[in-house]
C-alpha atoms as a PDB file:
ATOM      1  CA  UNK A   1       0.000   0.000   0.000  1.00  0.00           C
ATOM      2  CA  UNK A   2       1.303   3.500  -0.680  1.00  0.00           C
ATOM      3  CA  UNK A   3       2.526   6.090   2.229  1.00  0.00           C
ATOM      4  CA  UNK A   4       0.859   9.051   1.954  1.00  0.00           C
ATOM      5  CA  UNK A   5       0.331  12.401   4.139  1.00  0.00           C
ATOM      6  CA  UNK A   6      -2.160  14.587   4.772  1.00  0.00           C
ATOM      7  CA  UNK A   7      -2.138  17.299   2.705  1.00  0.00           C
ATOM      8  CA  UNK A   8      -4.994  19.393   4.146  1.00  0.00           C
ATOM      9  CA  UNK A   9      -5.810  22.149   7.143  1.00  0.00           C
ATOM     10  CA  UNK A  10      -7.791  25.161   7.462  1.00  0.00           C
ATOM     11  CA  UNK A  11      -7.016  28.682   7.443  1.00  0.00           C
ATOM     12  CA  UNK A  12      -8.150  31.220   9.642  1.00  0.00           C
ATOM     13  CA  UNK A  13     -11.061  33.068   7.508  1.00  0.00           C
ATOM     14  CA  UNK A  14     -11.858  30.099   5.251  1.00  0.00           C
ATOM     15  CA  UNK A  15     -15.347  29.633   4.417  1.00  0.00           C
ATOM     16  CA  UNK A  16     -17.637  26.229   5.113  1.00  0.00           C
ATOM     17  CA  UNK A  17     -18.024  25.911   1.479  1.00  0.00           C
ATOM     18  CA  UNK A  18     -14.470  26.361   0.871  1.00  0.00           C
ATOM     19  CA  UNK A  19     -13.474  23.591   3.549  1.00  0.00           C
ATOM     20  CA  UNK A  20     -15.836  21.290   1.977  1.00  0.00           C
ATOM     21  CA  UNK A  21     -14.149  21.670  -1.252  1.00  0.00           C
ATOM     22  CA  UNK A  22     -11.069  20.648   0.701  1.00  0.00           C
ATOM     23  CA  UNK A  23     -12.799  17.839   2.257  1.00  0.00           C
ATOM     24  CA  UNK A  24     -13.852  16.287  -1.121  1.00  0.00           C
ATOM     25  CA  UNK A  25     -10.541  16.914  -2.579  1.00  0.00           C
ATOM     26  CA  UNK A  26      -8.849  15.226   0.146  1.00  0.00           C
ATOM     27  CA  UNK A  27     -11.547  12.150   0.206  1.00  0.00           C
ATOM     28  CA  UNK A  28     -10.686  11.820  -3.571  1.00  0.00           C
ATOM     29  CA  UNK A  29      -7.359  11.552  -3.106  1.00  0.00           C
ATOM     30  CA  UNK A  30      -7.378   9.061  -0.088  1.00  0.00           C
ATOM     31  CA  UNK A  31     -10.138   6.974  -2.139  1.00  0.00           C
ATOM     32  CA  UNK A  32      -6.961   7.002  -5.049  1.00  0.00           C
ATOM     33  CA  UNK A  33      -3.937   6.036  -2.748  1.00  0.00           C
ATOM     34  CA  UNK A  34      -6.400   3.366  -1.501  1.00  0.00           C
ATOM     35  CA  UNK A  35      -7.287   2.258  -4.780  1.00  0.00           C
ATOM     36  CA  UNK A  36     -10.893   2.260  -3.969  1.00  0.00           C
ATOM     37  CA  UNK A  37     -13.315   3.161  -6.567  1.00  0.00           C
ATOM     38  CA  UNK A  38     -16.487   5.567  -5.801  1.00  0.00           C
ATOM     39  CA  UNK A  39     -18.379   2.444  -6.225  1.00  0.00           C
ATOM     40  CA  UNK A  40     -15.796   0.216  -3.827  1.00  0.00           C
ATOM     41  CA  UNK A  41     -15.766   3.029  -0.715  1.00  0.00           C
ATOM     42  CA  UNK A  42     -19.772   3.652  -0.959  1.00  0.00           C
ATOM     43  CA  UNK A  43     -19.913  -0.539  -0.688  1.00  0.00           C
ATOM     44  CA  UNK A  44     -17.461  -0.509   2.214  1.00  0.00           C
ATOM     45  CA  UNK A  45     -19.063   2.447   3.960  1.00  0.00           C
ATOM     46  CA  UNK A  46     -22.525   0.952   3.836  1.00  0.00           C
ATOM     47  CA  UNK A  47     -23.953   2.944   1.355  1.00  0.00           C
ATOM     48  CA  UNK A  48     -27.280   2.145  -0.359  1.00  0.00           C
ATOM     49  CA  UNK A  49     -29.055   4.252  -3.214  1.00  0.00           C
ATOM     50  CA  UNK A  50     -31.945   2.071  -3.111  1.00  0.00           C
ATOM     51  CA  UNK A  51     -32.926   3.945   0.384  1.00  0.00           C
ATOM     52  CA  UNK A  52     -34.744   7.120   0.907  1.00  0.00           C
ATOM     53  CA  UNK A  53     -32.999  10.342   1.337  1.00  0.00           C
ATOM     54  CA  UNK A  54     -33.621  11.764   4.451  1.00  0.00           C
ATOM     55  CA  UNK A  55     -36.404  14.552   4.238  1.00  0.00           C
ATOM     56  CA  UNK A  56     -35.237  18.175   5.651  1.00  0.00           C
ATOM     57  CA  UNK A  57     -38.174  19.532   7.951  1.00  0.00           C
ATOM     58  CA  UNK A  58     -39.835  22.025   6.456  1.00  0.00           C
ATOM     59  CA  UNK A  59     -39.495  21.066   2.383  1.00  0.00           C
ATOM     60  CA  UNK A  60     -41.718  20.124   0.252  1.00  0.00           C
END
């Protein structure tokens, strides 16, 4: 398996939206050293499409 490091940390002033790009760069990257595919890693972390998506209060 390959070494790798973290590559990732937050500034002060960064923005949610900007840390979750981070986040799914990072996850990306990971899922490559790993040599999972999207469809591997959603299979080892559970993941289901055939369920419902949880329903935010209040939408319609």
């Amino acid at each position: 398996m390959a070494e790798a490091t973290m590559t990732t940390g937050t500034t002060s002033g960064s923005t949610p939206d900007a840390e979750m790009n981070v986040f799914a760069v990072e996850l990306e990257r990971w899922r490559d050293v790993r040599g999972f595919s999207r469809t591997a890693l959603a299979k080892a972390l559970g993941y289901d499409r055939s369920r419902p998506k949880p329903r935010t209060p209040g939408a319609s």
